[in-house]
Protein backbone atom coordinates (compact mmCIF):
# COMPACT_ATOMS: atom_id res chain seq x y z
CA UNK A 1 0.00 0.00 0.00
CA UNK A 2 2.76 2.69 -0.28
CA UNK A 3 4.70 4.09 2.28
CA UNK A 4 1.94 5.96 3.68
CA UNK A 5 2.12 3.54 6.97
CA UNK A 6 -1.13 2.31 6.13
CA UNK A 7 0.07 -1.02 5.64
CA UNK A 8 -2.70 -3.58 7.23
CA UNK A 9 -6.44 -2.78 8.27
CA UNK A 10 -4.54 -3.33 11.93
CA UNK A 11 -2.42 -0.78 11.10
CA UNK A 12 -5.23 1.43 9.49
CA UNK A 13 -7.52 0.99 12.59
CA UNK A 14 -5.00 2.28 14.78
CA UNK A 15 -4.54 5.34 13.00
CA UNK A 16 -7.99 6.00 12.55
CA UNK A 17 -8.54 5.11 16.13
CA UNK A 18 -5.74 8.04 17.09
CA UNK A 19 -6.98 10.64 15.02
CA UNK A 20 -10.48 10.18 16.27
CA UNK A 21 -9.71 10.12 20.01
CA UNK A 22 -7.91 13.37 19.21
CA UNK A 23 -10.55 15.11 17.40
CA UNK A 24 -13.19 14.04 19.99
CA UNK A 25 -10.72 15.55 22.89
CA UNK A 26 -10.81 18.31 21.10
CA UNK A 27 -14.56 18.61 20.22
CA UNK A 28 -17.19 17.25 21.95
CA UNK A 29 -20.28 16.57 19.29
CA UNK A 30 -20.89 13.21 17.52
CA UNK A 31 -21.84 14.32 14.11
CA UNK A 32 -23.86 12.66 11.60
CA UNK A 33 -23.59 14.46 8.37
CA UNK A 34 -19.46 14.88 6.98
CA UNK A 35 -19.47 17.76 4.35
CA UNK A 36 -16.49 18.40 1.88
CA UNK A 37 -15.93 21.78 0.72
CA UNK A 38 -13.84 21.58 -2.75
CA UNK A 39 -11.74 24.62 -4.82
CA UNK A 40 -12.99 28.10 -4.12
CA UNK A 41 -15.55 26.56 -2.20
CA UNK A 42 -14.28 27.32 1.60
CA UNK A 43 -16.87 29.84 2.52
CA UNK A 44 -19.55 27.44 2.92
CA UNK A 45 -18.89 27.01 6.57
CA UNK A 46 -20.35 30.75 7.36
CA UNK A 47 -23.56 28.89 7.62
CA UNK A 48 -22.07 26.69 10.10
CA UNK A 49 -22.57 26.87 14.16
CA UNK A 50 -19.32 26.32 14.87
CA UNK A 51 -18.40 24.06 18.60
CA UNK A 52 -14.99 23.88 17.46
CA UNK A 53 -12.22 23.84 14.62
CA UNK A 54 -8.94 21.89 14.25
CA UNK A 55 -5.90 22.07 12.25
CA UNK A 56 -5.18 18.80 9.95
CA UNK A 57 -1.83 19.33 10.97
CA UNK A 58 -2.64 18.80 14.44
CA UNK A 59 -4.71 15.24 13.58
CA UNK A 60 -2.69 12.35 14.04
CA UNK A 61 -2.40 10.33 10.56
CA UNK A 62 -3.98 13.11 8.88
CA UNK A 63 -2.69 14.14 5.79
CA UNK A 64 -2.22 17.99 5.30
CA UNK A 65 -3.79 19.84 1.88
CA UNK A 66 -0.84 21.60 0.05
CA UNK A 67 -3.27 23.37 -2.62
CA UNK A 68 -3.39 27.45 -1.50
CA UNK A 69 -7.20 27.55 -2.59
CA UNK A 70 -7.26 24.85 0.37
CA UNK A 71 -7.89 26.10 4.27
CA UNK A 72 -7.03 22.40 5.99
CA UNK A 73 -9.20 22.56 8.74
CA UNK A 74 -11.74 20.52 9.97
CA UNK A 75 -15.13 22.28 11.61
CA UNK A 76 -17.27 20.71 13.39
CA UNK A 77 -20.67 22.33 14.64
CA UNK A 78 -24.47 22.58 13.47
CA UNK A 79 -25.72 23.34 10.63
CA UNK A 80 -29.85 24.24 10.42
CA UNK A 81 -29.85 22.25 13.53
CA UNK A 82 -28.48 18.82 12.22
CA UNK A 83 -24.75 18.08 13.65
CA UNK A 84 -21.61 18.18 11.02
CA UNK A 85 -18.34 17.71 10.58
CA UNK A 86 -16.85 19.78 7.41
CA UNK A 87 -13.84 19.21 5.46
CA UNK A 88 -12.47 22.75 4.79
CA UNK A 89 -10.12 21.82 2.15
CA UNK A 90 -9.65 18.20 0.53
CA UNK A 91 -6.51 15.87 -0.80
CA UNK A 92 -5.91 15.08 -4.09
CA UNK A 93 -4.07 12.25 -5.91
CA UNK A 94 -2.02 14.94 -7.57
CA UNK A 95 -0.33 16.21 -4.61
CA UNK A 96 1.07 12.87 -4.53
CA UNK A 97 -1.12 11.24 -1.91
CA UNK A 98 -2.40 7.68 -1.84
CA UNK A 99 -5.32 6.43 -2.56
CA UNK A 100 -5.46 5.34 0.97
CA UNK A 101 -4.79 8.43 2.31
CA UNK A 102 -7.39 10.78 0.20
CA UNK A 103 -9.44 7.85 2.20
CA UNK A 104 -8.13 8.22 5.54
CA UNK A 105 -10.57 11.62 6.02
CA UNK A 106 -13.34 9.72 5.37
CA UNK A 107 -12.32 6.40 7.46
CA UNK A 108 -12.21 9.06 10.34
CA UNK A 109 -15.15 10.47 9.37
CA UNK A 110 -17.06 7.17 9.96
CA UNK A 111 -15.89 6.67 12.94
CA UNK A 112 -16.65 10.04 14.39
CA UNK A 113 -20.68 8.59 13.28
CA UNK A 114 -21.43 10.21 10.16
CA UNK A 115 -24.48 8.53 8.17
CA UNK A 116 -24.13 10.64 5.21
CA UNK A 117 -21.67 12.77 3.16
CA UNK A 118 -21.71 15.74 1.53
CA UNK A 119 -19.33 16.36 -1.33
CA UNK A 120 -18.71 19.45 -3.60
CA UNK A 121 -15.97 20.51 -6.04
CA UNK A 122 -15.14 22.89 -8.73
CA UNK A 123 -15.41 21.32 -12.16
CA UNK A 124 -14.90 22.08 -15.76
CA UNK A 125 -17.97 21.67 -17.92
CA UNK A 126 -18.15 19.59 -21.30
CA UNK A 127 -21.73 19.48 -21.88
CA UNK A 128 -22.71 22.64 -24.16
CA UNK A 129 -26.50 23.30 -22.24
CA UNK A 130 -24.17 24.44 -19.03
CA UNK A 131 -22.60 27.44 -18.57
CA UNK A 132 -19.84 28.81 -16.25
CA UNK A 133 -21.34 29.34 -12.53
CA UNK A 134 -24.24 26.39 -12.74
CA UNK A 135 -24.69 24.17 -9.97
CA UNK A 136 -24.55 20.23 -11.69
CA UNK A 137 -26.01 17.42 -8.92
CA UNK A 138 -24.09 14.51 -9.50
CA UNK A 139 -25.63 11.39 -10.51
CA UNK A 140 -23.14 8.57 -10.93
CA UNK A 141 -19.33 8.99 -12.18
CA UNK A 142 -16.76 7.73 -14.13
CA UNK A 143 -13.37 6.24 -12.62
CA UNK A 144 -10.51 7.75 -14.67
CA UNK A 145 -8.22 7.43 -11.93
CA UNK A 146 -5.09 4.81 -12.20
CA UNK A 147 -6.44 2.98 -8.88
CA UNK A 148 -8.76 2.80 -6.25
CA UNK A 149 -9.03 3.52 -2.59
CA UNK A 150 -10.29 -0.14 -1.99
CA UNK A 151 -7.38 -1.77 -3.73
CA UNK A 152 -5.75 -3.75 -1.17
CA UNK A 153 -7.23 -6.40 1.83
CA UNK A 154 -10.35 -5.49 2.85
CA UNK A 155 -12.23 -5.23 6.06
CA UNK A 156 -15.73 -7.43 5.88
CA UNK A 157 -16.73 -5.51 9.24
CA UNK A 158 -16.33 -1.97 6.88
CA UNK A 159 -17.76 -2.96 3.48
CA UNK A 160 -18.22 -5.97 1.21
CA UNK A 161 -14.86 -6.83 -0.92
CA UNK A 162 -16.76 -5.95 -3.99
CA UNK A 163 -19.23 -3.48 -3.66
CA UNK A 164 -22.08 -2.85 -5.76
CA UNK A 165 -22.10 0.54 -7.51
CA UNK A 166 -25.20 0.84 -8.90
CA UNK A 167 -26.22 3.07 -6.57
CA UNK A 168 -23.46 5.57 -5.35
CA UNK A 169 -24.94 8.54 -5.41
CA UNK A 170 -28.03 8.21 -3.39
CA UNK A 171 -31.18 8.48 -5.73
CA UNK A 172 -33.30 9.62 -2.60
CA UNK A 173 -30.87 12.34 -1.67
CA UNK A 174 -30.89 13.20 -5.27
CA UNK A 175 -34.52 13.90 -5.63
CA UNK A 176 -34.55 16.05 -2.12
CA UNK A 177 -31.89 18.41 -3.75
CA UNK A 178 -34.53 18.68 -7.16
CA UNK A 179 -37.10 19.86 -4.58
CA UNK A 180 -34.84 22.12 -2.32
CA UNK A 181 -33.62 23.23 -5.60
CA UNK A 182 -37.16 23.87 -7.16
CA UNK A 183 -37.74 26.04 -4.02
CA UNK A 184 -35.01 28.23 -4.10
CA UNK A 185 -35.41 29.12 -7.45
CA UNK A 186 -32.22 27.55 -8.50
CA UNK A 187 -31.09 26.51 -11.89
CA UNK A 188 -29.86 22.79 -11.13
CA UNK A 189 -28.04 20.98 -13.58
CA UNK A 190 -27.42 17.15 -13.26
CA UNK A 191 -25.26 14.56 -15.54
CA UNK A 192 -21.74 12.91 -14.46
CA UNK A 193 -18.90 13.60 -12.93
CA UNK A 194 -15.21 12.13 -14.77
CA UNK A 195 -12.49 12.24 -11.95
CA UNK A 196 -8.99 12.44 -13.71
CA UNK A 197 -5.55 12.39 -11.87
CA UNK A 198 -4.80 16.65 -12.77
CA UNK A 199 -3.02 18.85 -12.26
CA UNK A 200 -2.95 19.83 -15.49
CA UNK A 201 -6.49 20.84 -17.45
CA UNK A 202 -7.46 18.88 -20.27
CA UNK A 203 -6.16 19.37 -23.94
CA UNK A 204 -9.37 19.87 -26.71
CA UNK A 205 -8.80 16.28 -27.80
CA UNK A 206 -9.18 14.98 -24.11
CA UNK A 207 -12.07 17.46 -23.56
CA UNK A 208 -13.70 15.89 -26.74
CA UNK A 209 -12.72 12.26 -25.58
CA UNK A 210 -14.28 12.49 -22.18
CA UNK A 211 -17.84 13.57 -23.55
CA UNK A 212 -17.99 10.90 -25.83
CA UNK A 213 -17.83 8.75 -22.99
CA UNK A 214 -20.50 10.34 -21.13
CA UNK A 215 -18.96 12.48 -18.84
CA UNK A 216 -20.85 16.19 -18.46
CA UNK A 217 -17.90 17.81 -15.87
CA UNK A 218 -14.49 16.86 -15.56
CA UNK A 219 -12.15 17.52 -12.31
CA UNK A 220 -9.76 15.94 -9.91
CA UNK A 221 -11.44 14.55 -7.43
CA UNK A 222 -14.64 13.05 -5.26
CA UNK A 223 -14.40 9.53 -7.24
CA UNK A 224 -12.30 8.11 -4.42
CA UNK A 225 -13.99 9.91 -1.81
CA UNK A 226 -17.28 8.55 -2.87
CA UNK A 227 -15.68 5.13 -3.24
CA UNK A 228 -15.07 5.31 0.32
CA UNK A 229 -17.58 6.56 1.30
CA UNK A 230 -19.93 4.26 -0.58
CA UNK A 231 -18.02 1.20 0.87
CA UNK A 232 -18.10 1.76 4.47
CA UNK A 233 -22.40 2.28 4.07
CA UNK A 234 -22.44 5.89 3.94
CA UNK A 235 -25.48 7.92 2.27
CA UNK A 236 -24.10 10.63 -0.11
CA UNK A 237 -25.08 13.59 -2.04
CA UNK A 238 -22.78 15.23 -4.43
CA UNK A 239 -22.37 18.66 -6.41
CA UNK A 240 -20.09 20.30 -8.89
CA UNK A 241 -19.78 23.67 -9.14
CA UNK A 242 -19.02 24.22 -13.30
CA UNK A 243 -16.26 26.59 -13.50
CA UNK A 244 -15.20 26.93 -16.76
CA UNK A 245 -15.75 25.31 -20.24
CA UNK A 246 -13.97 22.62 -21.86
CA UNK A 247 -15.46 22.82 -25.74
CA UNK A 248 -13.15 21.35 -27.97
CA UNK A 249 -14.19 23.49 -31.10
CA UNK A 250 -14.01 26.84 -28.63
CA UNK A 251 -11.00 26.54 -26.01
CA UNK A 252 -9.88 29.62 -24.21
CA UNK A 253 -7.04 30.09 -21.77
CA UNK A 254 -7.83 29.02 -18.24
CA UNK A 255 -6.13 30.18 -15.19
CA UNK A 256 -7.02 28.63 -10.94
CA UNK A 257 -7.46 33.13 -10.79
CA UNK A 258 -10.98 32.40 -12.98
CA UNK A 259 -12.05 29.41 -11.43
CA UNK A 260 -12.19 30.94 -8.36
CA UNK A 261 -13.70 33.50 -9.10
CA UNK A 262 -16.34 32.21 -10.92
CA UNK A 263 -16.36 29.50 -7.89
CA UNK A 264 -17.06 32.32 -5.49
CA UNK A 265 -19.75 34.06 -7.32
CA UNK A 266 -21.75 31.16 -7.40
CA UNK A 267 -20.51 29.93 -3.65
CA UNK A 268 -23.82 31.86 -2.18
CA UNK A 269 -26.31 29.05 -4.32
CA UNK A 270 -24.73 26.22 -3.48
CA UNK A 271 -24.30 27.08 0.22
CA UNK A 272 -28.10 27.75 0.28
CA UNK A 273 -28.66 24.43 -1.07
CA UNK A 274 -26.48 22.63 1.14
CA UNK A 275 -28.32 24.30 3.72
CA UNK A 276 -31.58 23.28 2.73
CA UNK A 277 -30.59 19.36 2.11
CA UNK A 278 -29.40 19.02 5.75
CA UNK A 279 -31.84 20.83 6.82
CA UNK A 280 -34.29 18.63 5.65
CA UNK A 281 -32.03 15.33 5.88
């Protein structure tokens, strides 16, 4: 499994044993709800009632998120009266993690008692009806990645050795965010996600590629969270935040400067919809 210590589910129990006796030391609410706020995206915690916040570097076994768009915290608090425990910043294959350690958040996040996660990113769009700043729900994904957080033994007690995927993205959750969505007056798109390795963006012949296979957004990550998260029994709910527009016949230059911005204009909608799944989770 690497060198990332993780080397037995012995081993991996320990760890996650360690960084959850920390973070409960630190923070005394069981939550049931794990959110994970992607690129740009930080700012969705202002809705949260915070109890108390903690430094990944200060998590045993946790890794620490290298990206600059990326707080690395963990918050933990209320949120429209339902308790959470929020990501503020992710890991990413790129930065050279393992696939068992983009897992390892998760893993913790279990045993902390979540029931359900919450996952958002930033994502470039391929499908031509969406345009920069749409919300997309995700319903199902493509693996593009060269591996898989549940490569290795596996833990009956967790998840079955081969899970079935035919579900990942839970269809009930789904049509709650259609309704909360409907209410709010927002715009929500829905088609699937494509997780790719990064960092670099896609050239127009990969862009072109990828939507012939079915993919309607394209980013770097949330595949092996939802793997994870999917295998251990957890309910989840997933959104992409379309950033900018990968159209073979019409590239333009694209700097992280635009994504985030365009990420932060349209921060407000998805936090409000967030808001109002929990809320009625």
């Amino acid at each position: 499994m690497g060198n990332d210590g993780m080397d037995t589910w012995e081993d991996i129990h320990r760890m996650l044993d360690e960084a959850a006796a920390y973070i409960k030391s630190r923070v005394a609410l069981e939550p049931t709800i794990g959110i994970i706020l992607g690129t740009g995206l930080g700012s969705l915690v202002d809705g949260i009632e915070l109890t108390g916040t903690i430094d990944y570097q200060d998590i045993p076994h946790f890794p620490v998120s290298t990206v600059e768009s990326h707080a690395g915290r963990l918050l933990l608090g209320h949120l429209r009266g339902k308790p959470v425990v929020c990501m503020q910043g992710r890991f990413h294959f790129y930065e050279g993690y393992s696939m068992k350690q983009i897992a390892f958040p998760i893993r913790t996040m279990k045993k902390l008692g979540i029931e359900t996660l919450i996952v958002s990113n930033a994502a470039g769009g391929m499908n031509p009806h969406f345009t920069p700043g749409d919300i997309m729900l995700i319903k199902d994904h493509i693996n593009f990645f060269p591996g898989n957080p549940l490569i290795g033994p596996n833990d009956n007690n967790w998840g079955p050795r081969f899970p079935d995927c035919h579900e990942v993205y839970n269809r009930g959750y789904q049509k709650l965010a259609k309704d909360v969505a409907l209410a709010q007056g927002l715009r929500l798109q829905e088609g699937v996600f494509i997780g790719l390795t990064g960092p670099c963006l896609e050239t127009a012949a990969e862009y072109r590629m990828l939507r012939r296979l079915g993919a309607d957004v394209v980013g770097m990550s949330t595949v092996p969270e939802a793997l994870t998260a999917h295998h251990q029994g957890n309910r989840l709910l997933a959104f992409s935040i379309v950033t900018d527009m990968g159209l073979p016949d019409n590239m333009h230059p694209c700097s992280l400067e635009s994504v985030l911005k365009v990420a932060g204009e349209a921060e407000p909608k998805l936090r409000d919809l967030i808001a109002g799944c929990v809320e009625k989770m």
